[in-house]
PDB file of N, CA and C in Angstrom:
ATOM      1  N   UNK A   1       0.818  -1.184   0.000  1.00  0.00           N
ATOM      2  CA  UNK A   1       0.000   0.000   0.000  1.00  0.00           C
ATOM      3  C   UNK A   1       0.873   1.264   0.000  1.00  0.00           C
ATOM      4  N   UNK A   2       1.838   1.378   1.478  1.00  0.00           N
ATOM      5  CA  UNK A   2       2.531   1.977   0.441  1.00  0.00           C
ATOM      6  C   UNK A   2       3.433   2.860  -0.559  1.00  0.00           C
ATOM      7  N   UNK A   3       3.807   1.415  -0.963  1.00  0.00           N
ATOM      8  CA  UNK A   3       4.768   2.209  -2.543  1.00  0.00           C
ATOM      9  C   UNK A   3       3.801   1.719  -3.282  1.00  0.00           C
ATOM     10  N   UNK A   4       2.666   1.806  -3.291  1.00  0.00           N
ATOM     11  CA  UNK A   4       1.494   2.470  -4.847  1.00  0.00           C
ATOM     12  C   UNK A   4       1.169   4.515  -3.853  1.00  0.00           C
ATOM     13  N   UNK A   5       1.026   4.270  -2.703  1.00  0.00           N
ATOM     14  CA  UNK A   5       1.053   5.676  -2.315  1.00  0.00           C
ATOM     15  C   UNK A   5       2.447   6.451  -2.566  1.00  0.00           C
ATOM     16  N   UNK A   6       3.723   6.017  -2.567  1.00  0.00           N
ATOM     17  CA  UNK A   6       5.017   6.600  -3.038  1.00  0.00           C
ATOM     18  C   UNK A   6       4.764   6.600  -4.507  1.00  0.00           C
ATOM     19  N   UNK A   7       4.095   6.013  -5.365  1.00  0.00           N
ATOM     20  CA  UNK A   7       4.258   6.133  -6.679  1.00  0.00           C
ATOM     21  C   UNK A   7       3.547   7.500  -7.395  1.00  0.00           C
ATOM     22  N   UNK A   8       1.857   7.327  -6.761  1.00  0.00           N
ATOM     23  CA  UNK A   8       0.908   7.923  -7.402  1.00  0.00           C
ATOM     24  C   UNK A   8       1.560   9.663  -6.992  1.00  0.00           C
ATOM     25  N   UNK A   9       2.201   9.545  -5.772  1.00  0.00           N
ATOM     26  CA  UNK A   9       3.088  10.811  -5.162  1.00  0.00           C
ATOM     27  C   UNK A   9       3.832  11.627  -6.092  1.00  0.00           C
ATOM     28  N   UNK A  10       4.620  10.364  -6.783  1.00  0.00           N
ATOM     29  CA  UNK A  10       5.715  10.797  -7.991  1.00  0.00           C
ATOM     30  C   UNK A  10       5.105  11.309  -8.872  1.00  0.00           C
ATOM     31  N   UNK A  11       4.054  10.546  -9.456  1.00  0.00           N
ATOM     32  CA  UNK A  11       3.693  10.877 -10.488  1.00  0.00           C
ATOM     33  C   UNK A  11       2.765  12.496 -10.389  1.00  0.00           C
ATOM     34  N   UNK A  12       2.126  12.669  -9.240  1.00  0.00           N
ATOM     35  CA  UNK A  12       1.416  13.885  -9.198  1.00  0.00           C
ATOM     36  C   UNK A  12       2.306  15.316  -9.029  1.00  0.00           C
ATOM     37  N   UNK A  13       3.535  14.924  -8.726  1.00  0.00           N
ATOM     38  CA  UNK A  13       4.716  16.117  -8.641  1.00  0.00           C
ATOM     39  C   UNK A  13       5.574  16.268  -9.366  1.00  0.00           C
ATOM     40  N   UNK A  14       5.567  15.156 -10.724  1.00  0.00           N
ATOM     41  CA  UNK A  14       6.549  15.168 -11.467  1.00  0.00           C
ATOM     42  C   UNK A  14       7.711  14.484 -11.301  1.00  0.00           C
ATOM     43  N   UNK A  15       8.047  13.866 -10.262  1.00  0.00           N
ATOM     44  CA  UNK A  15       9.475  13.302  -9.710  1.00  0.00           C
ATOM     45  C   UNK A  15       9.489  12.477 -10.967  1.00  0.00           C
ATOM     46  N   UNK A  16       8.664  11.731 -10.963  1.00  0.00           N
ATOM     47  CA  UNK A  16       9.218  10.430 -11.858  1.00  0.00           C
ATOM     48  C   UNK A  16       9.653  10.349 -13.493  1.00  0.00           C
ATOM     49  N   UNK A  17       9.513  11.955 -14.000  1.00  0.00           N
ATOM     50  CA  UNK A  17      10.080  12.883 -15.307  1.00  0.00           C
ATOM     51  C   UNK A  17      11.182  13.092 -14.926  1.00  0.00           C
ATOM     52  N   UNK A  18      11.688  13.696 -13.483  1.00  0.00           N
ATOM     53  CA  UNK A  18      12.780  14.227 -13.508  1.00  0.00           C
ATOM     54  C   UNK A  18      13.851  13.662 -12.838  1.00  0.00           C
ATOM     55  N   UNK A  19      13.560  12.139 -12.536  1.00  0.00           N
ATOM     56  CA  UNK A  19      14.308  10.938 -11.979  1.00  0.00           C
ATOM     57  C   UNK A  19      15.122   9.983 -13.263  1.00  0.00           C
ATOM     58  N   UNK A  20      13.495  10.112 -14.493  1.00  0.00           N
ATOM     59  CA  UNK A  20      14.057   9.597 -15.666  1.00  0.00           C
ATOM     60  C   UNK A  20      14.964  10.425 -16.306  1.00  0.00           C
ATOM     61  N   UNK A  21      14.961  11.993 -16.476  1.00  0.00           N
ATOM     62  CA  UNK A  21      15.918  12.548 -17.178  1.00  0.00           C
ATOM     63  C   UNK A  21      17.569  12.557 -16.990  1.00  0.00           C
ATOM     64  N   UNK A  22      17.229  11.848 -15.485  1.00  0.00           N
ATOM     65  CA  UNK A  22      18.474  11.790 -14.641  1.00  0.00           C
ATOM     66  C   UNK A  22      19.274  10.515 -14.707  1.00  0.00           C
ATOM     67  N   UNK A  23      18.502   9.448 -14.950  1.00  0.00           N
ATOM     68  CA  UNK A  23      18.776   8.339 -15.138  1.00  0.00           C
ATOM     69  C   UNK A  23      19.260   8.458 -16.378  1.00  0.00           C
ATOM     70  N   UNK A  24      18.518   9.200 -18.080  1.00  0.00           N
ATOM     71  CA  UNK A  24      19.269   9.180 -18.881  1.00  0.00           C
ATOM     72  C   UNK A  24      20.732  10.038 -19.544  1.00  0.00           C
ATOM     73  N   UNK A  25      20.419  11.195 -18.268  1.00  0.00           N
ATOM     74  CA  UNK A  25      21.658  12.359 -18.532  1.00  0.00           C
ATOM     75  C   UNK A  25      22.725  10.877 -18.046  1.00  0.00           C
ATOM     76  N   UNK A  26      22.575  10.050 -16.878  1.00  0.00           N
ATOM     77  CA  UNK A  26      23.653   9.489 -16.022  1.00  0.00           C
ATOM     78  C   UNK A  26      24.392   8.471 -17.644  1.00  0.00           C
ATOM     79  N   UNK A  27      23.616   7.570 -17.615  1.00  0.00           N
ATOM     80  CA  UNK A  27      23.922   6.491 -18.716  1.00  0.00           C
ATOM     81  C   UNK A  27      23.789   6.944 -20.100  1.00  0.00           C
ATOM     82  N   UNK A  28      22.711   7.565 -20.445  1.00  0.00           N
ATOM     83  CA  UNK A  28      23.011   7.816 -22.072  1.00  0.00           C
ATOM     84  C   UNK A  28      22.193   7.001 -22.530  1.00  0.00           C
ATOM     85  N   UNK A  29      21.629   7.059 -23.606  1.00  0.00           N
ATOM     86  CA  UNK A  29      20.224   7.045 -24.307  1.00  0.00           C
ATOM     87  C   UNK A  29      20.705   5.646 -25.177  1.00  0.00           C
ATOM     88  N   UNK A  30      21.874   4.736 -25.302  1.00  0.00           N
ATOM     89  CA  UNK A  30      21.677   3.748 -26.007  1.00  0.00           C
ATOM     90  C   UNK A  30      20.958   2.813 -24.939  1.00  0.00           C
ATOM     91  N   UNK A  31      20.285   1.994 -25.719  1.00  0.00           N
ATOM     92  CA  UNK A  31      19.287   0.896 -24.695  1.00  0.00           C
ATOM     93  C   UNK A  31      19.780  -0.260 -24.270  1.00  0.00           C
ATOM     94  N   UNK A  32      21.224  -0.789 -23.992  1.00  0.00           N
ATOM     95  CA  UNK A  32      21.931  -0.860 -23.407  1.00  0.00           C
ATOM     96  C   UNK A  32      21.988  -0.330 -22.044  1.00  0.00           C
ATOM     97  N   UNK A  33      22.528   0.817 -21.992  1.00  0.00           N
ATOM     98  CA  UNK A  33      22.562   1.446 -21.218  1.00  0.00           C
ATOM     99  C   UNK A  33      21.314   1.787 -20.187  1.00  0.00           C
ATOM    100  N   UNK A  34      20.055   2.226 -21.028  1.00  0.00           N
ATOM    101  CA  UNK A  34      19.108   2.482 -20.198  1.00  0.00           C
ATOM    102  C   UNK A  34      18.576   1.314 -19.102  1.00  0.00           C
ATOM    103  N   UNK A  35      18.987  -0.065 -19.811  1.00  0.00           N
ATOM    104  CA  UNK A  35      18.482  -1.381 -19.490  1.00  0.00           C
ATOM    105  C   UNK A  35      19.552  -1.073 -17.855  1.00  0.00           C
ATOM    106  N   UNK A  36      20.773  -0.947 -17.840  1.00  0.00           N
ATOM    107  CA  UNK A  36      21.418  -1.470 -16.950  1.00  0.00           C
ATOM    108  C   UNK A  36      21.478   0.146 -15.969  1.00  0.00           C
ATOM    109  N   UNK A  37      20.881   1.176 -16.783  1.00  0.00           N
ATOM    110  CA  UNK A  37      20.807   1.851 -15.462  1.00  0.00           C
ATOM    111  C   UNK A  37      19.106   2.038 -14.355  1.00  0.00           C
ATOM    112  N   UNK A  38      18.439   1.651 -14.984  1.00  0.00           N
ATOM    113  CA  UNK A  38      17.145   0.720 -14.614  1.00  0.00           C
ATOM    114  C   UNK A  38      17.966  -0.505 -13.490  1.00  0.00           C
ATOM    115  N   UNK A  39      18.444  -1.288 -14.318  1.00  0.00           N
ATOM    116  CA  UNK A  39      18.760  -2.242 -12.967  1.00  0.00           C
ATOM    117  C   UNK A  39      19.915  -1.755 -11.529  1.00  0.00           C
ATOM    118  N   UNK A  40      20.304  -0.896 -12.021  1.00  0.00           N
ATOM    119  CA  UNK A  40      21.554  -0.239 -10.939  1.00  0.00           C
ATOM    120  C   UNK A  40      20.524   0.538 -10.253  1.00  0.00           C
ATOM    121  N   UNK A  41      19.614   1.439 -10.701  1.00  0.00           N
ATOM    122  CA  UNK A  41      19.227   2.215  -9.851  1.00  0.00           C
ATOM    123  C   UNK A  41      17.688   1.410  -8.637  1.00  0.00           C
ATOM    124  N   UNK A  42      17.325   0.330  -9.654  1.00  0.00           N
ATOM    125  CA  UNK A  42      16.260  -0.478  -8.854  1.00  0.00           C
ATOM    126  C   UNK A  42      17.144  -1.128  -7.765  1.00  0.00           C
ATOM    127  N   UNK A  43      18.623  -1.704  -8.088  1.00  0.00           N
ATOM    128  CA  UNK A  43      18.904  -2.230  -6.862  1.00  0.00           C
ATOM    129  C   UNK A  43      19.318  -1.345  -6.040  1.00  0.00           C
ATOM    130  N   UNK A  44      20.120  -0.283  -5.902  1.00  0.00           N
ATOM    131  CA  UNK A  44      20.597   0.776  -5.294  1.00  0.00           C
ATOM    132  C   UNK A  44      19.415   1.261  -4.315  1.00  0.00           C
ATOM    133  N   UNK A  45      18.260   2.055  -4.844  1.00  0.00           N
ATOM    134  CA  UNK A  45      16.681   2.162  -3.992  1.00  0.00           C
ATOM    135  C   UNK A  45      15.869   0.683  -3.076  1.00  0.00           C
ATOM    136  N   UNK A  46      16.645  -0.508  -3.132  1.00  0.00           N
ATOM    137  CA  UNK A  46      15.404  -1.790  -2.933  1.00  0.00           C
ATOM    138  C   UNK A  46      16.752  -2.083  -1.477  1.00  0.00           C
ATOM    139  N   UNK A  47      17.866  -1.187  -1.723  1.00  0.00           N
ATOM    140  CA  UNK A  47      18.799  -1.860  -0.790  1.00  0.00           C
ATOM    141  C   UNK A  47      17.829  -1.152   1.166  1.00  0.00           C
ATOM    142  N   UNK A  48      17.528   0.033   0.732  1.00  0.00           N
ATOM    143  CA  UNK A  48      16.777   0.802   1.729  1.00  0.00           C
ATOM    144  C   UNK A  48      15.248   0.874   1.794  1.00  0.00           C
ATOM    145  N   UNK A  49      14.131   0.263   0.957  1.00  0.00           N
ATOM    146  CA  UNK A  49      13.537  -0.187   0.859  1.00  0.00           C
ATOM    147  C   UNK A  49      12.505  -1.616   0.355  1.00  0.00           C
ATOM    148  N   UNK A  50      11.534  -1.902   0.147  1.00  0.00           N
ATOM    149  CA  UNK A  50      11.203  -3.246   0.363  1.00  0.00           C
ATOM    150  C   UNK A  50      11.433  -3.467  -1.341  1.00  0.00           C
ATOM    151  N   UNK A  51      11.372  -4.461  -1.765  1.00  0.00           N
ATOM    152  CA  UNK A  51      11.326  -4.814  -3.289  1.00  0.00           C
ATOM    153  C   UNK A  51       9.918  -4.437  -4.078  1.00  0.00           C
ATOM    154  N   UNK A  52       9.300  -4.874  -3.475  1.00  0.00           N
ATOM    155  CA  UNK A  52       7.927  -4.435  -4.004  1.00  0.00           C
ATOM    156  C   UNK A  52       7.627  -2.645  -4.372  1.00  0.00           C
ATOM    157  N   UNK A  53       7.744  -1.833  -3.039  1.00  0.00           N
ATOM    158  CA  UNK A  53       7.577  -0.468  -3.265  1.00  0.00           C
ATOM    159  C   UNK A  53       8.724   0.078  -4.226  1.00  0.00           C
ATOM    160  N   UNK A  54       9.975  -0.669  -4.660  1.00  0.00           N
ATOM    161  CA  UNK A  54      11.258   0.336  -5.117  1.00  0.00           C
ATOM    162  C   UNK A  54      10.230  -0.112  -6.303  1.00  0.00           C
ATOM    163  N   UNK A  55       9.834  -1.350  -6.995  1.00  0.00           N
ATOM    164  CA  UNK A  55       9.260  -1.673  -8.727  1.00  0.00           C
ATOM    165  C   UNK A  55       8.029  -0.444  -8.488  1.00  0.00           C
ATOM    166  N   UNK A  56       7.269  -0.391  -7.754  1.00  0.00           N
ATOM    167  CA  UNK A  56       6.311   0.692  -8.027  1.00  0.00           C
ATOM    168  C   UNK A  56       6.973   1.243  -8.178  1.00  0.00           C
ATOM    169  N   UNK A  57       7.832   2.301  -7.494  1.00  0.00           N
ATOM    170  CA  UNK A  57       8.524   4.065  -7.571  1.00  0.00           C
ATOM    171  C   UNK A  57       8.787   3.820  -8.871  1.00  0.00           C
ATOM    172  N   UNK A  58       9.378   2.465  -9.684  1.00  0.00           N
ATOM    173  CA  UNK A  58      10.194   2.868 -10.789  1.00  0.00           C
ATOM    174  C   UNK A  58       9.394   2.857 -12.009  1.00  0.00           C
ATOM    175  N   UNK A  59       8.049   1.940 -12.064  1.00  0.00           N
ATOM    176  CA  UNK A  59       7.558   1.793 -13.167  1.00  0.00           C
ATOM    177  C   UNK A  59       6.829   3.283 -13.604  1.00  0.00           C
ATOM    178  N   UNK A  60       6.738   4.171 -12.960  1.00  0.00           N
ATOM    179  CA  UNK A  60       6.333   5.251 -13.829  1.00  0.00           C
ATOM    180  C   UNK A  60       7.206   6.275 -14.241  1.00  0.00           C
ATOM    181  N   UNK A  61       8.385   5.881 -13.915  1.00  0.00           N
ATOM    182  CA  UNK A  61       9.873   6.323 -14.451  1.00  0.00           C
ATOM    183  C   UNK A  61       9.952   5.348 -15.529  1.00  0.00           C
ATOM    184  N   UNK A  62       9.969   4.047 -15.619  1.00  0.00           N
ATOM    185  CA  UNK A  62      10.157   3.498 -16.735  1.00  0.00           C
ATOM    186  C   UNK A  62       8.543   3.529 -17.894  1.00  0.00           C
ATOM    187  N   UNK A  63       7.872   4.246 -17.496  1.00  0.00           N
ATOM    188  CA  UNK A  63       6.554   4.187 -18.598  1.00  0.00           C
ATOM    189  C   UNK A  63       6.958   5.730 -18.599  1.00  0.00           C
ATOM    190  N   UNK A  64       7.428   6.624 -18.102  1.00  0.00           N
ATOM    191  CA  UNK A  64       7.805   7.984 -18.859  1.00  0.00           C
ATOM    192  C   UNK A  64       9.343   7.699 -19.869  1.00  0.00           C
ATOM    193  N   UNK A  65      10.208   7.030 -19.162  1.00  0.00           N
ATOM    194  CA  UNK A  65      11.559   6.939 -20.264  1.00  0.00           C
ATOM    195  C   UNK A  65      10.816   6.364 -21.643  1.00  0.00           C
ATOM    196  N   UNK A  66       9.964   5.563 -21.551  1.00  0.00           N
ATOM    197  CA  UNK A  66       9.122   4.680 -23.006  1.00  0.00           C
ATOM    198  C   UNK A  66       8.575   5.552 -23.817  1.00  0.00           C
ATOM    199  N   UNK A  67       7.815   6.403 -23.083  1.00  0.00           N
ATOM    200  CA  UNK A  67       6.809   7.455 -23.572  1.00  0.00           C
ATOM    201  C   UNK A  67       8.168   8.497 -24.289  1.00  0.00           C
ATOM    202  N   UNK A  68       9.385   8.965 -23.940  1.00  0.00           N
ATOM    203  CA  UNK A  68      10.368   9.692 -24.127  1.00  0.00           C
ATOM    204  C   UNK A  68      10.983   8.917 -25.557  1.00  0.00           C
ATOM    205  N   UNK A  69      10.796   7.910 -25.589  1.00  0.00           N
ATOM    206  CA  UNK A  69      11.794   6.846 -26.358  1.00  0.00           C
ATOM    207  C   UNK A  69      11.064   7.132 -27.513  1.00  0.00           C
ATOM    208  N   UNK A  70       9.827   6.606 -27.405  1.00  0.00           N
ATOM    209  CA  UNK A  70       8.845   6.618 -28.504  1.00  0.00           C
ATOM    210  C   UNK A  70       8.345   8.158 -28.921  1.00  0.00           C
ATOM    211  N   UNK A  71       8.184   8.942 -28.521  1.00  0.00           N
ATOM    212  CA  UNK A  71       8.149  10.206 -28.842  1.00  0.00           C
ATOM    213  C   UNK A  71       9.222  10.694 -29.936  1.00  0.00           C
ATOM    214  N   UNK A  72      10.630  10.390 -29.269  1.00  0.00           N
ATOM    215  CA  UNK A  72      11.825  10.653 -30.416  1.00  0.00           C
ATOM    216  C   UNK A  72      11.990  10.236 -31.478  1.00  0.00           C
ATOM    217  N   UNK A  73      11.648   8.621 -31.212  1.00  0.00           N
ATOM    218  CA  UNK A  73      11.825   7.750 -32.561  1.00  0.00           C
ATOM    219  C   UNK A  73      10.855   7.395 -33.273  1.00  0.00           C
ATOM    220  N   UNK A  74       9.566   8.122 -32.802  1.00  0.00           N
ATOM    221  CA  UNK A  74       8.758   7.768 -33.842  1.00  0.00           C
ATOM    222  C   UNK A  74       7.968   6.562 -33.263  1.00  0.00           C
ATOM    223  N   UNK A  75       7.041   5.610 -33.948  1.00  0.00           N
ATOM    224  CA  UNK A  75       6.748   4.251 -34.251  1.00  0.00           C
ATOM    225  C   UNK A  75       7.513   3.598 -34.740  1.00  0.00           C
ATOM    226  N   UNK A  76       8.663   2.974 -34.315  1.00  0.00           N
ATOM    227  CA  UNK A  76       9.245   2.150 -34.883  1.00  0.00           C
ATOM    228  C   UNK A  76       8.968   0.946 -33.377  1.00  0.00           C
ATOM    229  N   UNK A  77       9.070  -0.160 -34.408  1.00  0.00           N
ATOM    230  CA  UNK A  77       9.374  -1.674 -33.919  1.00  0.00           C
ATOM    231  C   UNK A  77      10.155  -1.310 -32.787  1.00  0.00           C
ATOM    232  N   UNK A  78      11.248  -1.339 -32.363  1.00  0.00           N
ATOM    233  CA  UNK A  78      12.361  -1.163 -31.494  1.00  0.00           C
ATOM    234  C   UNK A  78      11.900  -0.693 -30.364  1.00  0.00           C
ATOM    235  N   UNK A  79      10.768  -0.046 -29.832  1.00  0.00           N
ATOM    236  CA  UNK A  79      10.775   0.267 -29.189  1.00  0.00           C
ATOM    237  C   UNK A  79       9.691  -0.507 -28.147  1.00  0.00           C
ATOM    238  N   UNK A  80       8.731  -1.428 -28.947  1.00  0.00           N
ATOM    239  CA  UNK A  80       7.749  -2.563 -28.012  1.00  0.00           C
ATOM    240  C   UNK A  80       8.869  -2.905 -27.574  1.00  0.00           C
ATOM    241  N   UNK A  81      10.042  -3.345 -27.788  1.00  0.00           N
ATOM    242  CA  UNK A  81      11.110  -4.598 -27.100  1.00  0.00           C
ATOM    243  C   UNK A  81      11.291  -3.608 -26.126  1.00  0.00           C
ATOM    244  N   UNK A  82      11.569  -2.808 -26.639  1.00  0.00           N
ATOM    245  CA  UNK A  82      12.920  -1.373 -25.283  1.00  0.00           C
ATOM    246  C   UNK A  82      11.321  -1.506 -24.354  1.00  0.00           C
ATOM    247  N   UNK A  83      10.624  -1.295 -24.666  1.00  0.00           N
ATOM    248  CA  UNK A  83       9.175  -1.324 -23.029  1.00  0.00           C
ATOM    249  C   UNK A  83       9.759  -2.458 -22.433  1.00  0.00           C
ATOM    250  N   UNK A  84       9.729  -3.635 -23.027  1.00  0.00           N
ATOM    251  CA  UNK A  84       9.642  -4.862 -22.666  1.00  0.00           C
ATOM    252  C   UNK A  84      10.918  -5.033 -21.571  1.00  0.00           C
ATOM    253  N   UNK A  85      11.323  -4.896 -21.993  1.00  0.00           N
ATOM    254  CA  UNK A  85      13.185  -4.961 -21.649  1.00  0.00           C
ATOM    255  C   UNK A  85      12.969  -3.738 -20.092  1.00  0.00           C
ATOM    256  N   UNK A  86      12.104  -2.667 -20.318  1.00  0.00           N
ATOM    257  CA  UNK A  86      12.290  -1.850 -18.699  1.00  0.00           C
ATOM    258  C   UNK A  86      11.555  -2.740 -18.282  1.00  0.00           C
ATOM    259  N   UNK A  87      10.553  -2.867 -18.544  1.00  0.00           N
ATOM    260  CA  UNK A  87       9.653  -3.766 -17.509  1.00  0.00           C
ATOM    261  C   UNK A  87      10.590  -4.589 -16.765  1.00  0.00           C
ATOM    262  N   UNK A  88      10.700  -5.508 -17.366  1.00  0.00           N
ATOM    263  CA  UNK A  88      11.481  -6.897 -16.887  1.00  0.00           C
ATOM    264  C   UNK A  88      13.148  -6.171 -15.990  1.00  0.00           C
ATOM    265  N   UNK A  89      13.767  -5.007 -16.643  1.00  0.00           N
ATOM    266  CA  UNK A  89      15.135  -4.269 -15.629  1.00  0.00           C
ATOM    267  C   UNK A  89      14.177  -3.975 -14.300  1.00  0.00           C
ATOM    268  N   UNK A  90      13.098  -3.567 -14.482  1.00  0.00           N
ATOM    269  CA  UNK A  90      12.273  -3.053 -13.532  1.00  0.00           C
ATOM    270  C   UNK A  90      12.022  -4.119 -12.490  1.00  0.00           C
ATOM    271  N   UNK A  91      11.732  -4.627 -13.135  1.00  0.00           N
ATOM    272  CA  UNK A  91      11.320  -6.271 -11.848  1.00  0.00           C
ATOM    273  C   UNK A  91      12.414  -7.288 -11.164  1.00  0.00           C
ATOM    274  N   UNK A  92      13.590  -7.071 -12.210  1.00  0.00           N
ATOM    275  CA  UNK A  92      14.715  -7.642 -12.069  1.00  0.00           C
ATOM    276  C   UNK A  92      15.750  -6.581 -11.062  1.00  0.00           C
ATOM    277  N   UNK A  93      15.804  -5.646 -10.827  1.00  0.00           N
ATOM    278  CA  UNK A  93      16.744  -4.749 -10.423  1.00  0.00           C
ATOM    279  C   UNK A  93      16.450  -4.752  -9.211  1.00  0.00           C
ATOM    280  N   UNK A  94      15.488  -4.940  -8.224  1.00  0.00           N
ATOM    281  CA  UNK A  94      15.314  -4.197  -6.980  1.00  0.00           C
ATOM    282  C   UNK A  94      15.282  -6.117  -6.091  1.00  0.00           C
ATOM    283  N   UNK A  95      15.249  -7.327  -6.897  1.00  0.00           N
ATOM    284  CA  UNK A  95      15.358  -8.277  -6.821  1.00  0.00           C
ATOM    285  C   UNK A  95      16.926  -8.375  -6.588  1.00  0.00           C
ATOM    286  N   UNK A  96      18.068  -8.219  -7.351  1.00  0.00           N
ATOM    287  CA  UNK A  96      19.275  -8.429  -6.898  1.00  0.00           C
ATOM    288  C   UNK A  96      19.769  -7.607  -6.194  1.00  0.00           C
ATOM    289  N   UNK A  97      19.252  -6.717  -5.173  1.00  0.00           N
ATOM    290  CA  UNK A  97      19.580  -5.951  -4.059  1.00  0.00           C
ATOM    291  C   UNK A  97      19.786  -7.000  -3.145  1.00  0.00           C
ATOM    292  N   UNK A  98      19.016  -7.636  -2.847  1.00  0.00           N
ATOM    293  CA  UNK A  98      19.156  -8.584  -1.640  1.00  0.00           C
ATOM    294  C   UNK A  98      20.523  -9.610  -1.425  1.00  0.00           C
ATOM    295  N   UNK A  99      21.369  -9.122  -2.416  1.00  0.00           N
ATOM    296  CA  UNK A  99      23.044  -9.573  -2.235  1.00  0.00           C
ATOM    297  C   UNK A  99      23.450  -8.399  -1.257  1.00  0.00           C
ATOM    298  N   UNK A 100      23.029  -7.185  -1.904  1.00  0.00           N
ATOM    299  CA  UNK A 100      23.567  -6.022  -0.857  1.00  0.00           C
ATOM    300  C   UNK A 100      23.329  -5.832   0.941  1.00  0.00           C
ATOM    301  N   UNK A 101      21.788  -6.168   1.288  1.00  0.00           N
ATOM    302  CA  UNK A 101      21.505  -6.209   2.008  1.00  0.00           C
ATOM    303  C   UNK A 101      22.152  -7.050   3.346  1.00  0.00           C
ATOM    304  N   UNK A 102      22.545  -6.610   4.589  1.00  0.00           N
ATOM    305  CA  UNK A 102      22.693  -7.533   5.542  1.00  0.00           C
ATOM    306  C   UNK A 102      21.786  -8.806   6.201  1.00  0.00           C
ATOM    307  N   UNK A 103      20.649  -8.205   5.910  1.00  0.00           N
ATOM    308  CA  UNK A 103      19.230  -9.541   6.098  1.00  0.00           C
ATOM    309  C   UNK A 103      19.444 -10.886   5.121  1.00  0.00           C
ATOM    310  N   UNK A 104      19.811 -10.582   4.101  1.00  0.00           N
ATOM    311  CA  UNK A 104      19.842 -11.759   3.240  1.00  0.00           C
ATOM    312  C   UNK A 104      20.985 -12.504   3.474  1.00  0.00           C
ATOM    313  N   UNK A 105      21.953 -12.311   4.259  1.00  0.00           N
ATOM    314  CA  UNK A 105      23.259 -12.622   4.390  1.00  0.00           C
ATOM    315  C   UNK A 105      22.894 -13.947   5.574  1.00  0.00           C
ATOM    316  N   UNK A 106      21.776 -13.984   6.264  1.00  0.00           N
ATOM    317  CA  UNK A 106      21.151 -14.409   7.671  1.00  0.00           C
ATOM    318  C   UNK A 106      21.371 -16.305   6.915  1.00  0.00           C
ATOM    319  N   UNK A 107      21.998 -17.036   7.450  1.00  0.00           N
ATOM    320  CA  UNK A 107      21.496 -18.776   6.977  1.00  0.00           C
ATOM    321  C   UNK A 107      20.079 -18.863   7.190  1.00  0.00           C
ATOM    322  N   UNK A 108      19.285 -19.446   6.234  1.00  0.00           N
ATOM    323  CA  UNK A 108      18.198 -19.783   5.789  1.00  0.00           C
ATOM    324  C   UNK A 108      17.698 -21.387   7.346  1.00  0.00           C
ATOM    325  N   UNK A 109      17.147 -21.401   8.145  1.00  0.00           N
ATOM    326  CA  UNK A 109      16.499 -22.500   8.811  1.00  0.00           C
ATOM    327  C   UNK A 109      15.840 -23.386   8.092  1.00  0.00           C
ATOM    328  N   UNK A 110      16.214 -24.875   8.297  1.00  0.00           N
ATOM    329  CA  UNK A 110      15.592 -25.930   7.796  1.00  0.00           C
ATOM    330  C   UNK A 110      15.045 -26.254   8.287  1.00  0.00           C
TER     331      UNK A 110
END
């Protein structure tokens, strides 16, 4: 509950325009790049919060970078995949935080 209340937040103030512009000033606009700074920055945010709320905060950063993508380039093909591809950095990134974390480090009870 919530990081959909941290999200709808972003989105009503703009953060999540000016998180993406930041993300692409950082890495640079090949999709490459956008892919792996999506996953650096989902794990970096999921290390101090839960996994679930960091994929909310990010997916309307990653449905504005799409909306940005596709705006520039037009309709082209290339760019259903490039959605596809944040989605999945999106879901994938705040998931391999939990190497960072000291909790995950805990032996698992059998």
């Amino acid at each position: 509950m919530g990081g959909f209340m941290l999200a709808i937040a972003m989105e009503r103030w703009d953060l999540h325009r000016r998180i993406a512009l930041n993300i692409i000033h950082a890495v640079g606009t090949k999709p490459r790049a956008l892919i792996l700074g999506f996953l650096l920055s989902g794990t970096f945010l999921s290390m101090w919060t839960s996994n679930s709320a960091t994929a909310m905060m990010l997916l309307p950063i990653g449905i504005s970078v799409h909306g940005l993508l596709r705006a520039s380039q037009g309709a082209k093909g290339g760019t259903v995949e490039m959605g596809a591809a944040l989605v999945l950095a999106i879901a994938t990134g705040p998931t391999s935080a939990a190497w960072g974390r000291s909790s995950a480090r805990r032996p698992m009870p059998f």
